[in-house]
Structure formats: C-alpha cells, structure tokens
PDB file of N, CA and C in Angstrom:
ATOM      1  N   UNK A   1      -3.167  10.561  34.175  1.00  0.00           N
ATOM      2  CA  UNK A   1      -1.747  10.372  33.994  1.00  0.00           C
ATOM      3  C   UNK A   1      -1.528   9.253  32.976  1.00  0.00           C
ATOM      4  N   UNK A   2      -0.336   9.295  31.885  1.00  0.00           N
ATOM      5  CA  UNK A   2      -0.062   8.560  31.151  1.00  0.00           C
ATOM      6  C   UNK A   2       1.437   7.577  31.364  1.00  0.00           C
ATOM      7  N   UNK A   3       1.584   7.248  31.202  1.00  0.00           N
ATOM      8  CA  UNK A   3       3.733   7.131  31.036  1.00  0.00           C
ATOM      9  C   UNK A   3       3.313   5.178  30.479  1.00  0.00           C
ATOM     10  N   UNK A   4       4.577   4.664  29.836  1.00  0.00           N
ATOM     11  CA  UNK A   4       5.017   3.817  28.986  1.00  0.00           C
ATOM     12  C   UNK A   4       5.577   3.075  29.678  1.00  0.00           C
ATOM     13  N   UNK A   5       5.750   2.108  30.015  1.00  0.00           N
ATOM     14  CA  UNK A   5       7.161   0.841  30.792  1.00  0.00           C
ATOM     15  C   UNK A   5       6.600  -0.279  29.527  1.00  0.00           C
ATOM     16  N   UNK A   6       8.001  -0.300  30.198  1.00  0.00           N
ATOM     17  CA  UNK A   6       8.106  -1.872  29.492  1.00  0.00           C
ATOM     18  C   UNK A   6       7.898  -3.113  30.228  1.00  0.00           C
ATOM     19  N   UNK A   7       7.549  -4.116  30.019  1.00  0.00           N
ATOM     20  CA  UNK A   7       6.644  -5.165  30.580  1.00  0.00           C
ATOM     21  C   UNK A   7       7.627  -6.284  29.946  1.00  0.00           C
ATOM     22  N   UNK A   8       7.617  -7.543  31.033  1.00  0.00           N
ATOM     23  CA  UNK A   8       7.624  -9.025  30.183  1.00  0.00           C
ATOM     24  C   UNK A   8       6.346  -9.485  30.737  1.00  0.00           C
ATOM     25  N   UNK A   9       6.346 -10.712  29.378  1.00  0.00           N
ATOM     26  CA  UNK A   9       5.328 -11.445  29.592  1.00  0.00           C
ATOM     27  C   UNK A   9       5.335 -13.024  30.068  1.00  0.00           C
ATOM     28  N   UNK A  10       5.108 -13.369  31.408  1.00  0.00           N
ATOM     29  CA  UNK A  10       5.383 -14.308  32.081  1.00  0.00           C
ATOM     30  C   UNK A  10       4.378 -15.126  32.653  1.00  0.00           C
ATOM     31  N   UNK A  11       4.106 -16.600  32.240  1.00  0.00           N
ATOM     32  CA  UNK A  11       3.042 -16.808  33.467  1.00  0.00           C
ATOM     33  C   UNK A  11       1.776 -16.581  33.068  1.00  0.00           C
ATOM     34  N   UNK A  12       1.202 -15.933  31.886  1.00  0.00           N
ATOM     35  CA  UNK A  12      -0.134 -15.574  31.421  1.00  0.00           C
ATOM     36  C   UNK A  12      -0.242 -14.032  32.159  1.00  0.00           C
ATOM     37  N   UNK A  13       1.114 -13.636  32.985  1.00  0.00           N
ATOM     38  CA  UNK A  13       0.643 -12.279  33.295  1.00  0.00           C
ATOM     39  C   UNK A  13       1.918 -11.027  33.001  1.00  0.00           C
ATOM     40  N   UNK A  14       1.517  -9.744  32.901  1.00  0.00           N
ATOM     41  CA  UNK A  14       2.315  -8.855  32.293  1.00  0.00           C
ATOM     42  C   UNK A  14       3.432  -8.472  33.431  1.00  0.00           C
ATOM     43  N   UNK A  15       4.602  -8.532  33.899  1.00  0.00           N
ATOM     44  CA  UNK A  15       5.518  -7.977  34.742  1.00  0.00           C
ATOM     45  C   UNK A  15       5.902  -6.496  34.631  1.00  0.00           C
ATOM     46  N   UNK A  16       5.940  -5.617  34.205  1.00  0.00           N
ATOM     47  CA  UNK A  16       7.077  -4.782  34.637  1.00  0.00           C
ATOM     48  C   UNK A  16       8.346  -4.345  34.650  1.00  0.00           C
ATOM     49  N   UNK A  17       9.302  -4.339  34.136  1.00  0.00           N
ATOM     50  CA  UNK A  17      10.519  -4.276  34.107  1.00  0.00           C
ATOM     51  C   UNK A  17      11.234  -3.290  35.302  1.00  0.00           C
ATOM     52  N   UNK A  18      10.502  -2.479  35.383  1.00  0.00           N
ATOM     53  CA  UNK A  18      10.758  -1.507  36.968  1.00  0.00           C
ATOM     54  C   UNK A  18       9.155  -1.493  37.457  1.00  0.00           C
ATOM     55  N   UNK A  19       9.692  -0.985  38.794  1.00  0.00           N
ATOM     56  CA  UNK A  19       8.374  -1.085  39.051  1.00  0.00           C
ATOM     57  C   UNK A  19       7.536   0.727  39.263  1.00  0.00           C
ATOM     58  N   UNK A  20       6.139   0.165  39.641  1.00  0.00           N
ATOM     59  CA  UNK A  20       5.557   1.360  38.888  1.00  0.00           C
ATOM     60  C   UNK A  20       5.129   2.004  40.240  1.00  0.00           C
ATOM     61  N   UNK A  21       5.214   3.494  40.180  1.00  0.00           N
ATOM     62  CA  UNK A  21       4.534   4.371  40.776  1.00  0.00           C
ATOM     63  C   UNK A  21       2.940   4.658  41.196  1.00  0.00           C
ATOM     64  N   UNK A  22       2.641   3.494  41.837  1.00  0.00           N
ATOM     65  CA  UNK A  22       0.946   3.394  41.402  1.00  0.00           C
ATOM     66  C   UNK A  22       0.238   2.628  42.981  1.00  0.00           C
ATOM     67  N   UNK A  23      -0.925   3.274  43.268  1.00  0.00           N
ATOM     68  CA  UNK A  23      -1.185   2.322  44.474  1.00  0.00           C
ATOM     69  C   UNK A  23      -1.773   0.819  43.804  1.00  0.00           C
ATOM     70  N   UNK A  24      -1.932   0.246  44.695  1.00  0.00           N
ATOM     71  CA  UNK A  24      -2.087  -1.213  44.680  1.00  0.00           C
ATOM     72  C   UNK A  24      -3.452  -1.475  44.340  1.00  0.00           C
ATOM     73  N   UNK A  25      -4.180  -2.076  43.294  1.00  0.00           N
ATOM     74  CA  UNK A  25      -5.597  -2.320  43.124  1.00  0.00           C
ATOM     75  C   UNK A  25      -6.145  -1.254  42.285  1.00  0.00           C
ATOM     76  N   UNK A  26      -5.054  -0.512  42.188  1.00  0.00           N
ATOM     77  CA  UNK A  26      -5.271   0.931  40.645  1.00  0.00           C
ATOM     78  C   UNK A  26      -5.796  -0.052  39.552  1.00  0.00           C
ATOM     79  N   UNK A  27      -6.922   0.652  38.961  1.00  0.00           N
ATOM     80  CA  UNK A  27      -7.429   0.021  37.490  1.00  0.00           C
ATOM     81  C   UNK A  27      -7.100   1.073  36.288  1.00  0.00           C
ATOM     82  N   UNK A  28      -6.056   0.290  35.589  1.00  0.00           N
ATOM     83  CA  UNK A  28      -5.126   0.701  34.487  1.00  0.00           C
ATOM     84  C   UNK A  28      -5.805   0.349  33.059  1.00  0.00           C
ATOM     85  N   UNK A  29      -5.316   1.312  32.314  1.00  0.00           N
ATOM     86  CA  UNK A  29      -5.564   0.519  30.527  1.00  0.00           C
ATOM     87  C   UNK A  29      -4.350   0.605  30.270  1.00  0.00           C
ATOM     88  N   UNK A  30      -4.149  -0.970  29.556  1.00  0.00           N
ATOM     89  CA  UNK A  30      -2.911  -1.301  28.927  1.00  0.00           C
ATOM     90  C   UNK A  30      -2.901  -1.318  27.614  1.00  0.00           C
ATOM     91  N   UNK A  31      -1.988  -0.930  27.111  1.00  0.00           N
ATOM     92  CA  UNK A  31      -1.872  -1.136  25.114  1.00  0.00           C
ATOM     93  C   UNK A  31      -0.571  -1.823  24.936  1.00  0.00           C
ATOM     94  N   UNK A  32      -0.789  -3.052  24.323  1.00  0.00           N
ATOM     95  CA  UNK A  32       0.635  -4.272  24.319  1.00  0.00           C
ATOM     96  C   UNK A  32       0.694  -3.627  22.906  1.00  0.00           C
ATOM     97  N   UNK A  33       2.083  -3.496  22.546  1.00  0.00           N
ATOM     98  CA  UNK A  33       3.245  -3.731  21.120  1.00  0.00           C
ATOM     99  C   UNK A  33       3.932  -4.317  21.319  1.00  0.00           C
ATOM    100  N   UNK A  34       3.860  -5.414  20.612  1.00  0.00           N
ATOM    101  CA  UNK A  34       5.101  -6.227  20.024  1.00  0.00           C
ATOM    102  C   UNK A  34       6.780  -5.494  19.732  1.00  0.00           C
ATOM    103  N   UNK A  35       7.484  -5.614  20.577  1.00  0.00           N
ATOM    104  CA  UNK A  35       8.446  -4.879  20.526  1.00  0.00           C
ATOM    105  C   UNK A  35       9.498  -5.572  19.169  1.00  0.00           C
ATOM    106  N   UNK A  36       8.954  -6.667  18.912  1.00  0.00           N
ATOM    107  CA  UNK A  36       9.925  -7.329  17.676  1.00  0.00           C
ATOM    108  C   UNK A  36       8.932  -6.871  16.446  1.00  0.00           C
ATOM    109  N   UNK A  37       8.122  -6.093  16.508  1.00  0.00           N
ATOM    110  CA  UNK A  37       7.326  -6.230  15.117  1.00  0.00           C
ATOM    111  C   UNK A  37       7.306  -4.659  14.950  1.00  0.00           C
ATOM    112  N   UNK A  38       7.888  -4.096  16.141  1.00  0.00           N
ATOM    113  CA  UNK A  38       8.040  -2.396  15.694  1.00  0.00           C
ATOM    114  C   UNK A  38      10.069  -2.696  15.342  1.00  0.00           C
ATOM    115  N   UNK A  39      10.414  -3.582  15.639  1.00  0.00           N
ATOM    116  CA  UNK A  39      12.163  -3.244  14.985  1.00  0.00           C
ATOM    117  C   UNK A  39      12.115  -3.309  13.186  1.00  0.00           C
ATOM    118  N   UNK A  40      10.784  -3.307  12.738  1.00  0.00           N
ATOM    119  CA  UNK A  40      10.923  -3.507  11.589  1.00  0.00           C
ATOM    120  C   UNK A  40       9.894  -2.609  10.829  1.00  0.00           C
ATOM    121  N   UNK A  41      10.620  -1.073  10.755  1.00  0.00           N
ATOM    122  CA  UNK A  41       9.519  -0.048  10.324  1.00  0.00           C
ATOM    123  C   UNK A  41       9.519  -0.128   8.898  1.00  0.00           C
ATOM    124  N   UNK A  42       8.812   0.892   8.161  1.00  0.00           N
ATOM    125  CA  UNK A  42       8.374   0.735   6.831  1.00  0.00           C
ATOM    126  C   UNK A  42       9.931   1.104   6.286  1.00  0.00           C
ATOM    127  N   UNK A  43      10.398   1.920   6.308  1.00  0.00           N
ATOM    128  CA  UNK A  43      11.626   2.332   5.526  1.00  0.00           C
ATOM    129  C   UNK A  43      12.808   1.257   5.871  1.00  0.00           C
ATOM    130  N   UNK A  44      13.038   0.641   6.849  1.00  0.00           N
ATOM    131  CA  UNK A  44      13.638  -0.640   6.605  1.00  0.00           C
ATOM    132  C   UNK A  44      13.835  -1.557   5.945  1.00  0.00           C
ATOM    133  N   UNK A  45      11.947  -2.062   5.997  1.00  0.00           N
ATOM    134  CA  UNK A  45      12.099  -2.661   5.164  1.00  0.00           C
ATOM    135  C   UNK A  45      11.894  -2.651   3.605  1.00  0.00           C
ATOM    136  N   UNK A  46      11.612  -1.091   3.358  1.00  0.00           N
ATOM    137  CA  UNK A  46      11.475  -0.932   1.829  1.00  0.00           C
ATOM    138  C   UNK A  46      13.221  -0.788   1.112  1.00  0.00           C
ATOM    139  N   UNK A  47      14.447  -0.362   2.258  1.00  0.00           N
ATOM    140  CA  UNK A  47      15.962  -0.392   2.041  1.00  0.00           C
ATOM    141  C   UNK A  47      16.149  -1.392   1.480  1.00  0.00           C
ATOM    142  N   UNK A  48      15.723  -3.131   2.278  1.00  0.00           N
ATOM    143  CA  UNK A  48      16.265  -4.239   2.091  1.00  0.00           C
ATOM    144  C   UNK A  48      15.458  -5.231   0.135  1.00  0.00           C
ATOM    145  N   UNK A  49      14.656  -4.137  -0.184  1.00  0.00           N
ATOM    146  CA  UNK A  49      14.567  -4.672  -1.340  1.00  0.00           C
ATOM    147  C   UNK A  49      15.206  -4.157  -2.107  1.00  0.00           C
ATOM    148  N   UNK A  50      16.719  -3.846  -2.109  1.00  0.00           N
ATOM    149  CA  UNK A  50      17.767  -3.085  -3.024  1.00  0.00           C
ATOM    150  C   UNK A  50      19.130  -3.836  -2.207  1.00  0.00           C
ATOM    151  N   UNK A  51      19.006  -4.552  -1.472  1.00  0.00           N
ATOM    152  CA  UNK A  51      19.974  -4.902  -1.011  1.00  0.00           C
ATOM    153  C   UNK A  51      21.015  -6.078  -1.810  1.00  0.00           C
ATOM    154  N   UNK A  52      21.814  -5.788  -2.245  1.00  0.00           N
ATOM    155  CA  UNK A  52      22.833  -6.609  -3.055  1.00  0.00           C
ATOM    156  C   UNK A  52      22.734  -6.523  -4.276  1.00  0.00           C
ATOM    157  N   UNK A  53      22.037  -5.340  -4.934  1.00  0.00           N
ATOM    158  CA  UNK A  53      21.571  -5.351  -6.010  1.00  0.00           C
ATOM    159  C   UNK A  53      22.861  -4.295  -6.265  1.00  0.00           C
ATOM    160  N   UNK A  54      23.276  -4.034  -7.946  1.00  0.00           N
ATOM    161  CA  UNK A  54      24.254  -3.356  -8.555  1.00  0.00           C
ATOM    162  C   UNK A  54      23.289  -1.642  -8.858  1.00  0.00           C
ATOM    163  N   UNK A  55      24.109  -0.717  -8.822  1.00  0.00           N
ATOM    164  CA  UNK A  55      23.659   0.336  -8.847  1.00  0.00           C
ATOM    165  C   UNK A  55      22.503   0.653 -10.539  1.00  0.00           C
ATOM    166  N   UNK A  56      22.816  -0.359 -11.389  1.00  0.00           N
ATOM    167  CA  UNK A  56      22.670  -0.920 -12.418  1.00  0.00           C
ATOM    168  C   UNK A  56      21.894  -1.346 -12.651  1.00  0.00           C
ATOM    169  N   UNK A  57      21.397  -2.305 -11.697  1.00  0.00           N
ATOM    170  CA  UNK A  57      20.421  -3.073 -11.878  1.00  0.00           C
ATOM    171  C   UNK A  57      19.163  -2.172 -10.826  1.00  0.00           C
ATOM    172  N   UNK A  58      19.462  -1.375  -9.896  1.00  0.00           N
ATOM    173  CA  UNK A  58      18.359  -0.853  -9.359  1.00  0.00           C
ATOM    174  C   UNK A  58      17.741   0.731  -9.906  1.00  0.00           C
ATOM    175  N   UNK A  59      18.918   1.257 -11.429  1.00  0.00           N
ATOM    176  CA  UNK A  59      18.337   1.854 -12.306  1.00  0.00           C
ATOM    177  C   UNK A  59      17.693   1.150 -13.335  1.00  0.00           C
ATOM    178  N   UNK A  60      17.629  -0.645 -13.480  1.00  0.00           N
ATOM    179  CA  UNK A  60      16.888  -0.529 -14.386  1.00  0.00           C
ATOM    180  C   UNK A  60      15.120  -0.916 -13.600  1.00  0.00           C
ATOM    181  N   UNK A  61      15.579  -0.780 -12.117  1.00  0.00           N
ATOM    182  CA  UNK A  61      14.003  -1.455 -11.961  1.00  0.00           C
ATOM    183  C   UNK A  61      13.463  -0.002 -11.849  1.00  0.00           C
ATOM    184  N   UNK A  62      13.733   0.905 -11.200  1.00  0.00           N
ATOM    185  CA  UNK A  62      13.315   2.204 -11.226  1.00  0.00           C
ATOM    186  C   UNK A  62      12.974   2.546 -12.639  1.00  0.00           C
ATOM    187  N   UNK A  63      13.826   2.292 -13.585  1.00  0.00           N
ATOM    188  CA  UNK A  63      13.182   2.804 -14.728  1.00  0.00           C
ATOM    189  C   UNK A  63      12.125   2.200 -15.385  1.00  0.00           C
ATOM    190  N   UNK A  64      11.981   0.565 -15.037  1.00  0.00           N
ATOM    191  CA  UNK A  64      10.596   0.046 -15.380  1.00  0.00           C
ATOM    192  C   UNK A  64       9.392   0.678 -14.071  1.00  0.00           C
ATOM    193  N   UNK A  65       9.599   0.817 -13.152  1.00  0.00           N
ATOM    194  CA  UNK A  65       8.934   1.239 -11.775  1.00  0.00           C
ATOM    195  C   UNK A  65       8.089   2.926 -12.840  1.00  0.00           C
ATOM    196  N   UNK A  66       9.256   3.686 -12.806  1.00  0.00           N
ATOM    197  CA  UNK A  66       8.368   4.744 -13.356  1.00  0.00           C
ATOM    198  C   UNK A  66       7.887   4.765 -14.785  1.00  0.00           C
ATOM    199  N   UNK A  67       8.107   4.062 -15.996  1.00  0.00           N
ATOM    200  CA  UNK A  67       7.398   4.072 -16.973  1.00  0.00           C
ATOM    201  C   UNK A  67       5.780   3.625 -17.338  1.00  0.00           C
ATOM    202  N   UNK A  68       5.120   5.175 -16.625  1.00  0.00           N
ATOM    203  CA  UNK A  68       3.743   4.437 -16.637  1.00  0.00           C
ATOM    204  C   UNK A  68       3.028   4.029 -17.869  1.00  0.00           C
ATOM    205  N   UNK A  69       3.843   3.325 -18.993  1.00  0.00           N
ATOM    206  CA  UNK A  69       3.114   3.173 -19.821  1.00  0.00           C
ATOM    207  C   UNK A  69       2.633   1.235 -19.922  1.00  0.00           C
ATOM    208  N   UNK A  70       2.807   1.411 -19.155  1.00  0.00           N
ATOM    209  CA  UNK A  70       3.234  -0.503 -18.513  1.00  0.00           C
ATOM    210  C   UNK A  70       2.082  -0.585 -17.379  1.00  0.00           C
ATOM    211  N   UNK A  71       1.627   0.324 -17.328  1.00  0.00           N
ATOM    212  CA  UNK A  71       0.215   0.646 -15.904  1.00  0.00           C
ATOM    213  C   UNK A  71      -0.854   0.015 -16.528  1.00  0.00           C
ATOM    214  N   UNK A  72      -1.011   0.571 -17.673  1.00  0.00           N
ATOM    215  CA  UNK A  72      -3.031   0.046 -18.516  1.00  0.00           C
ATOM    216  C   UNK A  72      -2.588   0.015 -19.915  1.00  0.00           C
ATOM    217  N   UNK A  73      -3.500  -0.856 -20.519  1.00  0.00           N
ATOM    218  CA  UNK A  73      -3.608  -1.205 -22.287  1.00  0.00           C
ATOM    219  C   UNK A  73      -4.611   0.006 -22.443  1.00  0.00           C
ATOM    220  N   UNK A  74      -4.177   0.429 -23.391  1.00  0.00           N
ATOM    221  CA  UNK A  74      -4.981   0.997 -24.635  1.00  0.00           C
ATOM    222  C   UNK A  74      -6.155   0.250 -25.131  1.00  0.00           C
ATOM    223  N   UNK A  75      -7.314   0.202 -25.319  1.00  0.00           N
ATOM    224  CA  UNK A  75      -8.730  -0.315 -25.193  1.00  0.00           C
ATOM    225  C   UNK A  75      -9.130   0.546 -26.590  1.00  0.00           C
ATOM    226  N   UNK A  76      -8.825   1.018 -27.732  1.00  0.00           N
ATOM    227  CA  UNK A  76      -9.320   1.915 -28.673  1.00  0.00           C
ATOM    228  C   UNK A  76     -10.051   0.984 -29.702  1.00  0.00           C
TER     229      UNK A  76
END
C-alpha cells in the first residue's frame, strides 16, 4: 500500500497532519519534499524573468536569444 499525508516537522520528529490508518510499530518508508521548494516549479520561474519588462524589450532579448550566430566564432 502507498498513500501521501502531509507531515510537520516537530521536535526532531515527523507528525502527521491527520492521522494514519496503520497499526502501531508498522515499519514505513518515508520520502520528505520540501513543500516550499516544490511552490516554485520550472515554468514559474522561467515567467518571472520577463516580468516588468516592455513587450519591446522582451522582443529584443528573444531576438538576440535566437540569433545563433552569436553561439561560436568562425575559426577559418
């Protein structure tokens, strides 16, 4: 059996937030996430590097972004 709760962390030990369906002295595997470090997924924070910027100014970084000629020198 699997299922998810949410836990605080108190005391050096993990609580529970409800309690669990489980006999007493059950040996569990736990997997902790940081619940403040998943409020901040990849597309979030790739939004907030355009944030306050003019529609103007985030065509001109796109247009340096895709001009791959700005990638590698010519070596001839």
């Amino acid at each position: 059996m699997s299922t998810t709760v949410e836990a605080i962390f108190e005391n050096g030990v993990l609580k529970p937030v409800v309690p669990l369906d489980i006999p007493e002295h059950t040996k569990v595997k736990v997997t902790v996430e940081d619940e403040c470090a998943d409020s901040f997924d990849s597309l979030s924070l790739i939004s907030m590097v355009y944030e306050g910027l003019s529609p103007k100014d985030i065509d001109d970084i796109e247009s340096i972004i895709l001009d791959r000629s700005r990638f590698s020198r010519n070596f001839d």
